[in-house]
Protein backbone atom coordinates (compact mmCIF):
# COMPACT_ATOMS: atom_id res chain seq x y z
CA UNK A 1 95.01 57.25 36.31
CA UNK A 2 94.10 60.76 35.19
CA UNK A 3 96.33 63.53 34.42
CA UNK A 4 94.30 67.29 34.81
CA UNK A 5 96.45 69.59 32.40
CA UNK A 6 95.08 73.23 32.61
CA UNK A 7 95.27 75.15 29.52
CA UNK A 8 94.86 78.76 29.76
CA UNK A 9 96.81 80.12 27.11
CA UNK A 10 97.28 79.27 23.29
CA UNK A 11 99.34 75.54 23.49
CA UNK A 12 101.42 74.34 20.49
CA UNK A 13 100.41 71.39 18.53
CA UNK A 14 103.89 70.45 17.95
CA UNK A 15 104.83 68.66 14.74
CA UNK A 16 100.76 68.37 13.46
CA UNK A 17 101.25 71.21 11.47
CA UNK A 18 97.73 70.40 9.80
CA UNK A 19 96.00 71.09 12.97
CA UNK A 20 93.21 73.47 12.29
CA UNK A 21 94.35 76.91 13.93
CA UNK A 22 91.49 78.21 15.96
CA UNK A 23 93.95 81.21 17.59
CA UNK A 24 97.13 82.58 16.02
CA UNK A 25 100.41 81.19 14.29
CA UNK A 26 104.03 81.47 16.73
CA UNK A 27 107.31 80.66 15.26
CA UNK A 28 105.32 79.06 12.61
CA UNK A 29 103.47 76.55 14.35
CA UNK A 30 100.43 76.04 14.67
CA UNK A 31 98.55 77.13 18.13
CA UNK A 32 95.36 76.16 19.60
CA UNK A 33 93.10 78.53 21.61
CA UNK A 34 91.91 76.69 24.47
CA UNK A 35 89.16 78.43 26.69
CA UNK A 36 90.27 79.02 30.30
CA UNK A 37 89.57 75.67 32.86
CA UNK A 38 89.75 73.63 30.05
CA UNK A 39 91.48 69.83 31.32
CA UNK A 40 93.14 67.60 29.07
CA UNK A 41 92.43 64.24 30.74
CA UNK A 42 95.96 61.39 30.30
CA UNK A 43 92.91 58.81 30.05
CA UNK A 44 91.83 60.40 26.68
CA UNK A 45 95.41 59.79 25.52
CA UNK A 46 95.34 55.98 26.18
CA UNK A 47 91.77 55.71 24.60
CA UNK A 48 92.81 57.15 20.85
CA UNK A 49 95.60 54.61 21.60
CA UNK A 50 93.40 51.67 21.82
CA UNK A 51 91.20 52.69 19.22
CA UNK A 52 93.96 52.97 16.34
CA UNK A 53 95.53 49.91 17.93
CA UNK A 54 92.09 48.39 17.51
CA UNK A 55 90.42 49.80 14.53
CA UNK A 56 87.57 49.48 16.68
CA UNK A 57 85.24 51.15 19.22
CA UNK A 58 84.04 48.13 20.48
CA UNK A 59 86.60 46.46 20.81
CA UNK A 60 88.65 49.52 21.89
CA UNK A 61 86.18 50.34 24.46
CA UNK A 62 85.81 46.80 26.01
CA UNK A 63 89.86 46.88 26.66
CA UNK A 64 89.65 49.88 28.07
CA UNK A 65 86.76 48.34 30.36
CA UNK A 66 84.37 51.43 29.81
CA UNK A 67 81.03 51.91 27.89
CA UNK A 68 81.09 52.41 23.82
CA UNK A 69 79.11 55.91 24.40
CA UNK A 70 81.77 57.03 27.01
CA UNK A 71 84.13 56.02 25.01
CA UNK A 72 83.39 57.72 22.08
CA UNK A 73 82.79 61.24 24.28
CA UNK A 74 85.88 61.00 25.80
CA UNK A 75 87.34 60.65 22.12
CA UNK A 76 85.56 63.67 21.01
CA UNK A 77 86.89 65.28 23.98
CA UNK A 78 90.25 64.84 22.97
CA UNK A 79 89.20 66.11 19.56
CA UNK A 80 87.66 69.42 21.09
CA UNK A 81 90.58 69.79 22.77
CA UNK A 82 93.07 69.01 20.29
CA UNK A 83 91.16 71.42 17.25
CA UNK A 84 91.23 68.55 14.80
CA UNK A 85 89.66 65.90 14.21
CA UNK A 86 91.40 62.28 14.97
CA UNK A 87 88.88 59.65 13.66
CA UNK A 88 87.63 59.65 10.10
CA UNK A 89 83.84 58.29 11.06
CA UNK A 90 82.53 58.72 7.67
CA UNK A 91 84.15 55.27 6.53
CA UNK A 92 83.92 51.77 7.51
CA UNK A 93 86.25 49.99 9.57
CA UNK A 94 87.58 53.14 11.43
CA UNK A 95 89.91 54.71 10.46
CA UNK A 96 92.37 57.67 11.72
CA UNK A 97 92.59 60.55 9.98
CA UNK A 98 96.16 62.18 8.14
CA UNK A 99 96.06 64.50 11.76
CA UNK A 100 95.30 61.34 13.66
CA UNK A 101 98.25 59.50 12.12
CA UNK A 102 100.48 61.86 12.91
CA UNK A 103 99.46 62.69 16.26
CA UNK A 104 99.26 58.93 17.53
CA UNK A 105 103.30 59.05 17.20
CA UNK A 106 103.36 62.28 19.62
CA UNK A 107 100.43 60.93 22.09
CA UNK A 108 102.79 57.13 22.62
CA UNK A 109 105.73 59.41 23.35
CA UNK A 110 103.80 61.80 25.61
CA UNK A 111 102.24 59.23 27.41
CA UNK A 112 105.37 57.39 27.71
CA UNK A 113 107.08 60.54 29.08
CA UNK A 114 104.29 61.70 31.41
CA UNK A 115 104.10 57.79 33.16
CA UNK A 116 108.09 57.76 33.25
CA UNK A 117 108.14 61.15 35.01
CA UNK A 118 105.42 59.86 37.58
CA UNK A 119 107.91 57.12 38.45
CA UNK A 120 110.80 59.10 38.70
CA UNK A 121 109.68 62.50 40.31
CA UNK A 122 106.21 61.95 41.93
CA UNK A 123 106.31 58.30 42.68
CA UNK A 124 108.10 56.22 45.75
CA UNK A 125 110.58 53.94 43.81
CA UNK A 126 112.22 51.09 46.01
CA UNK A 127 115.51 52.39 47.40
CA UNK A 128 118.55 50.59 45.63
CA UNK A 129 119.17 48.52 48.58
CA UNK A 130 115.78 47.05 48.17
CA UNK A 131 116.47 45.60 45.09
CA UNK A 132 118.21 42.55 44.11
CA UNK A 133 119.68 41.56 40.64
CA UNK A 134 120.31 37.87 40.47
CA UNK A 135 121.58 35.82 37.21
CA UNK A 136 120.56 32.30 36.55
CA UNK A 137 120.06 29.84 33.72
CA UNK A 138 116.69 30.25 31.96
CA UNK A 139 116.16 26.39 33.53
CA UNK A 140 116.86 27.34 36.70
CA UNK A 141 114.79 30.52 36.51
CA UNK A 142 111.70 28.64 35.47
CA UNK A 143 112.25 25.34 38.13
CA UNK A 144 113.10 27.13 40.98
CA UNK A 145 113.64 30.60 41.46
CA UNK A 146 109.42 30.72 42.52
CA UNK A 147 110.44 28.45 45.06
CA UNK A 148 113.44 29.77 45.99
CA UNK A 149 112.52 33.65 46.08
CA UNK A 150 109.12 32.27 48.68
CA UNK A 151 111.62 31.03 50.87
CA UNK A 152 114.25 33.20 50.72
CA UNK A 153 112.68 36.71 50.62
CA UNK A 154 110.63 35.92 53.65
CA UNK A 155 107.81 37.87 52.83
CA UNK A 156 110.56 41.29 53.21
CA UNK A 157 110.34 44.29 51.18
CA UNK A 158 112.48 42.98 48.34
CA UNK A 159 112.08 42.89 44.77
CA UNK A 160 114.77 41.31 42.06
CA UNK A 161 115.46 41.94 38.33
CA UNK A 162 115.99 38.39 37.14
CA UNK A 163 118.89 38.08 34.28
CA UNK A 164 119.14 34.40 32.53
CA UNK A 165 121.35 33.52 29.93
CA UNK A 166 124.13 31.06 29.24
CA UNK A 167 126.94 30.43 31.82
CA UNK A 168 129.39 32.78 29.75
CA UNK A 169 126.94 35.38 30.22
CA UNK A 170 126.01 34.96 33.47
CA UNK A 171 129.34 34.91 35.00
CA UNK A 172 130.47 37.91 32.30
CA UNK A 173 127.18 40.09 34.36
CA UNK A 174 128.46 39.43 37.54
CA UNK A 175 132.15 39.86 36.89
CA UNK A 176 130.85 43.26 35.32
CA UNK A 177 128.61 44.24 38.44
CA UNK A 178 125.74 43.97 36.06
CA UNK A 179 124.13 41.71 38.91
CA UNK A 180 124.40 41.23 42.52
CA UNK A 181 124.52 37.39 42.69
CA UNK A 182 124.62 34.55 40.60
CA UNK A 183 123.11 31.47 40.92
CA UNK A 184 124.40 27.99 38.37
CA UNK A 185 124.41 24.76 37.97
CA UNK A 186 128.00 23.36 39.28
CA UNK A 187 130.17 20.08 38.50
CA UNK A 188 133.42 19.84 39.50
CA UNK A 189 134.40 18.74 36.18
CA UNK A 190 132.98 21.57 34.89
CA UNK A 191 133.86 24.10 37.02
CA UNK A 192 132.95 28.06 37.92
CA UNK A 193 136.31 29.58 37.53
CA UNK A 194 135.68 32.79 39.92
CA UNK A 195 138.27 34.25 42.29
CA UNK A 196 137.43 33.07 45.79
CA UNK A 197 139.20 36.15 46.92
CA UNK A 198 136.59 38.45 45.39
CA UNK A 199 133.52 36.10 45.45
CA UNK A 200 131.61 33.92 47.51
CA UNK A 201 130.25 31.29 47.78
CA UNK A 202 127.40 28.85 49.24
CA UNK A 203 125.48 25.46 47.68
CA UNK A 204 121.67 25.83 47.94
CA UNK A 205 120.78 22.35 46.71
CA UNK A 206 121.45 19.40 44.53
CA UNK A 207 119.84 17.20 41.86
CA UNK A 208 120.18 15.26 39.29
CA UNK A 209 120.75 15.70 35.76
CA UNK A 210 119.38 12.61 34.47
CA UNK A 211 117.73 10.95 30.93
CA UNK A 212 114.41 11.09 30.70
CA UNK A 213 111.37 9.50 28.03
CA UNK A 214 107.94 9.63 27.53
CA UNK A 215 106.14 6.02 29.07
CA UNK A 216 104.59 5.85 25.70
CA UNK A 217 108.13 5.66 23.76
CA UNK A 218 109.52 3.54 26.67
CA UNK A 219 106.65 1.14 26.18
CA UNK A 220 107.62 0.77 22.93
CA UNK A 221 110.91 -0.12 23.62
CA UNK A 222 112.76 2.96 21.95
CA UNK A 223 114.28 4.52 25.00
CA UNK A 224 116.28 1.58 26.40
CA UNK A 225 120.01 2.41 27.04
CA UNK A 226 122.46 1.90 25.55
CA UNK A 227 120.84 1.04 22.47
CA UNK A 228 121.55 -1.25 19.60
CA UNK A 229 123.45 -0.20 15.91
CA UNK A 230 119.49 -1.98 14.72
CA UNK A 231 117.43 0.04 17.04
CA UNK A 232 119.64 3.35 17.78
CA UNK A 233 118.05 5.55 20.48
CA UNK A 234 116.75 8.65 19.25
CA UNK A 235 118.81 11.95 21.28
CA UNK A 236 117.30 14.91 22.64
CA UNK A 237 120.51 16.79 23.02
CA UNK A 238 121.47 20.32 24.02
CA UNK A 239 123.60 22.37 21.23
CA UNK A 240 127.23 22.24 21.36
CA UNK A 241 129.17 24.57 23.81
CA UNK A 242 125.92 24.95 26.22
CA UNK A 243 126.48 23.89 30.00
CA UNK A 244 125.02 20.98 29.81
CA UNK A 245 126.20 19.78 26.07
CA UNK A 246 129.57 19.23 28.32
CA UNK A 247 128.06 17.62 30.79
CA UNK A 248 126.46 15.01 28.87
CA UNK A 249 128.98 14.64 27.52
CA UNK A 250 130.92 13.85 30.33
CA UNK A 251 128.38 11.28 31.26
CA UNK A 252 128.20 9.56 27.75
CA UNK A 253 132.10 9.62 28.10
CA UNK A 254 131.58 6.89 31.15
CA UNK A 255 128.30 5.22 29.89
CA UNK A 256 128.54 5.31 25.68
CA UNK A 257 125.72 4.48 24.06
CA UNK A 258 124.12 3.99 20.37
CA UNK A 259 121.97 6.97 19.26
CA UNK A 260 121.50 9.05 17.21
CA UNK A 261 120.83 13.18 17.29
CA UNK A 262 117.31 14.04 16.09
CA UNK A 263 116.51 17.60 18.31
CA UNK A 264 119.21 19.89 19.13
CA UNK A 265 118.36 23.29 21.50
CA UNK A 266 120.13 24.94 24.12
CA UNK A 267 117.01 25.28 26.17
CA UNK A 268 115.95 22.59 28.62
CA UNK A 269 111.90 23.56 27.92
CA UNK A 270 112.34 22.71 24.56
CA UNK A 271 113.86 19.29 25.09
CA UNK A 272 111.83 18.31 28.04
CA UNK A 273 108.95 19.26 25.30
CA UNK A 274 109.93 16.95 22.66
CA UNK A 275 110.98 14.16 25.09
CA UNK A 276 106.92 14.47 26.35
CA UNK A 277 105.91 14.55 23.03
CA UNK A 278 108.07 11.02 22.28
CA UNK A 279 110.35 12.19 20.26
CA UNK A 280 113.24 10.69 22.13
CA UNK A 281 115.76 10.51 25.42
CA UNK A 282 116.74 13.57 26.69
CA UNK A 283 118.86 14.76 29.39
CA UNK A 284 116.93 17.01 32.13
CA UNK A 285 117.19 18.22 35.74
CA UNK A 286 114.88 16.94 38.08
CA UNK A 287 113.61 20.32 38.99
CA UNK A 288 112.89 21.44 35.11
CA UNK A 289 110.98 17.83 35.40
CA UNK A 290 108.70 18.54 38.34
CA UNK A 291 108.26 22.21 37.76
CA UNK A 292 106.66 21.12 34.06
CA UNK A 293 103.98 18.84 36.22
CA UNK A 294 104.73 16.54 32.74
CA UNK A 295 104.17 13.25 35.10
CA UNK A 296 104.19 11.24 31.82
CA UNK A 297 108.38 11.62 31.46
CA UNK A 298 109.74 8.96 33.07
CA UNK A 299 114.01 8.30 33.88
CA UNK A 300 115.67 5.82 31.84
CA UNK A 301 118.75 3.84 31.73
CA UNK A 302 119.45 3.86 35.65
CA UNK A 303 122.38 5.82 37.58
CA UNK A 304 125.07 5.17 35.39
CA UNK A 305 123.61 7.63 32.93
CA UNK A 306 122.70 9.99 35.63
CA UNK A 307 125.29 12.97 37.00
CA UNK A 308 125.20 14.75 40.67
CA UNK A 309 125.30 18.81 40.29
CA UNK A 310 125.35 21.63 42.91
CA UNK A 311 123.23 24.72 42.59
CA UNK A 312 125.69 27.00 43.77
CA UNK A 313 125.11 31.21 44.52
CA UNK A 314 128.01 33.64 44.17
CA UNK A 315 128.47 37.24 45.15
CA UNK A 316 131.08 39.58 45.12
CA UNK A 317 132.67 40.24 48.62
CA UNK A 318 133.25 44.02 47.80
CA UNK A 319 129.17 44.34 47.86
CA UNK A 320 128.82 43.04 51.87
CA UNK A 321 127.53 46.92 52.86
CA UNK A 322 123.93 46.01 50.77
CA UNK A 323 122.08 45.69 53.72
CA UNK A 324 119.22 43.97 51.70
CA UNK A 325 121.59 41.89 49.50
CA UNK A 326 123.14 41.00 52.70
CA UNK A 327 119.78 39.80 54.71
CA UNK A 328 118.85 38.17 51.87
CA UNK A 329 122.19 36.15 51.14
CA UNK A 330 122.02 35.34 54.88
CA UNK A 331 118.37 33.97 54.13
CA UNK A 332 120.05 32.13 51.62
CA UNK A 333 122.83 30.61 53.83
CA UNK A 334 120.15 29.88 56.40
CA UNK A 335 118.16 27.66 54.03
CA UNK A 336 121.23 25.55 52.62
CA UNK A 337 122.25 24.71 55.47
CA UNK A 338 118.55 23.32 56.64
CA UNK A 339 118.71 22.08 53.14
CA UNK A 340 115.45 23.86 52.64
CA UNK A 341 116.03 25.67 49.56
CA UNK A 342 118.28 23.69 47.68
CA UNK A 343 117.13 20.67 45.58
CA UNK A 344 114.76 17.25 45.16
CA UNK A 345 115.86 14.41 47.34
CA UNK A 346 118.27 12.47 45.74
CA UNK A 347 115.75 9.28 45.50
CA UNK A 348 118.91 6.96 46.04
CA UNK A 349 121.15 8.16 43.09
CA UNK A 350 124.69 8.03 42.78
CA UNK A 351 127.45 9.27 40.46
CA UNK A 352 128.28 7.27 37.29
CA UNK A 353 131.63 5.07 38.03
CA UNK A 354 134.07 6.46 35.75
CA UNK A 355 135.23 3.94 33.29
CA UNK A 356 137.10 4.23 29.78
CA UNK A 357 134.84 4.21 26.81
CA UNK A 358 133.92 6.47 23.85
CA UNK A 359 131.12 7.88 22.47
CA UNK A 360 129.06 6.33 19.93
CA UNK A 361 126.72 9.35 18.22
């Protein structure tokens, strides 16, 4: 992209009050003549960028995908223009000069401004009912929502800021009208708590949230459930107070078992990670599982140990005149009820039978 800026009057530095003065002095500052025609090209801007990001012609020149000698001319260009000189060439690796230094702050900001304004005054930004803000967990986000937005956006004219977080969050941005839908892992144990008379409602899928190991560690026998007090199985487990801490524990509540904790994280990736890596059992979704590809995590320890969730959406009612939120939530509908965008088969699962027990950690 280049910018033409024509110059035919004296034009202020700004704060480089070093800048050799080739005209007169106003209000103190300095003032360069420039000859009349005279472009300042945006491009020139983004090269002195690169090369006191890079310290480097070369290197500076290869990222900008250009030749070295045009390159360095269009550097000198900016130099002409400017009155000063920006590189010090007369020491090795390059360096800026004092004027240089100080002028890379102003030419970030410039550029910064002058792409910014592009956007906002000369550009064609999507219209608000184009765009869709949706809030998910960061597992979620990663397993599905490629899937999900194929499917669902039917190749319209959408695009979507994507907001993860925790379920506090999540529900906090849409209660706050921070995003136009929310989309979460649901147990009715562990329920959503939001109005029905202000939001609604639709499941787009279920799975499983089930223990998984590495084959090597279940070959060696240290991923069999429920374990022994001589052979304790070693716990992935998600930090206390995330979504799915609870729900574990909810399951370990029915099943106990003897472990103990050796990885705590509140991210799914992380676990699923360390479980691949045979560091021990740990408690994933099937989707997080099949979006890794990691083929070499295999389910242990059979239903019982296993818990059904919903992948339920919300919105809030008083937002049904977005005509594009409202296609796409139909889209959405559409799909659940085919059963097309909602989750893995459920490969003959079934919820763990409640029965009294405690938890052995």
């Amino acid at each position: 992209m280049e910018l033409h800026i024509s110059c035919r009057e004296l034009a202020p530095v700004g704060a480089c009050g070093h800048a050799r003065p080739q005209g007169d002095r106003r209000g103190g500052r300095a003032a360069i003549a420039c000859n009349t025609g005279s472009v300042m090209e945006l491009r020139w801007l983004q090269d002195f960028l690169m090369v006191a990001e890079t310290g480097n012609f070369t290197r500076a020149a290869e990222k900008r995908n250009t030749s070295q000698a045009a390159f360095s001319r269009r550097i000198k260009s900016l130099e002409a223009w400017l009155g000063f000189s920006l590189i010090d060439r007369s020491v090795y690796p390059t360096q800026l000069t004092p004027q240089g230094e100080r002028f890379r702050e102003h030419a970030g900001e410039l550029l910064r401004q002058m792409l910014d304004s592009r956007v906002e005054l000369g550009g064609k930004p999507l219209r608000r009912n184009e765009h869709i803000r949706i809030a998910l967990p960061f597992a979620m986000a990663t397993a599905r929502l490629p899937h999900w937005w194929q499917a669902w956006s039917q190749e319209r004219r959408l695009s979507c800021s994507v907001v993860v977080g925790n379920i506090h969050d999540l529900v906090t941005s849409l209660a706050s009208d921070n995003v136009d839908l929310m989309i979460c892992y649901h147990h009715a144990q562990q329920p959503i708590h939001l109005d029905p008379d202000r939001y609604e409602r639709v499941t787009v899928g279920t799975e499983f949230l089930r223990p998984y190991a590495s084959e090597a560690l279940v070959a060696k026998g240290g991923a069999s459930l429920p374990g022994r007090a001589s052979h304790p199985v070693p716990l992935l487990m998600y930090s206390p107070g995330v979504y799915f801490a609870r729900l574990v524990d909810l399951i370990l509540e029915s099943a106990p078992i003897v472990g103990v904790r050796v990885i705590e994280s509140d991210m799914s990736d992380v676990l699923c990670g360390m479980a691949l890596s045979g560091r021990g059992v740990a408690w994933l979704t099937e989707g997080t599982v099949a979006a890794s590809g990691r083929k070499r995590l295999v389910p242990v320890g059979g239903d019982k140990w296993a818990l059904p969730l919903s992948l339920v959406a919300f919105r809030g009612r008083m937002h049904d005149g977005q005509r594009a939120l409202n296609l796409f939530w139909s889209e959405l509908c559409r799909h659940s009820a085919g059963h097309a965008g909602g989750g893995l088969a459920r490969t003959g699962s079934r919820p763990p039978a409640k029965r009294p027990g405690k938890l052995l950690s």
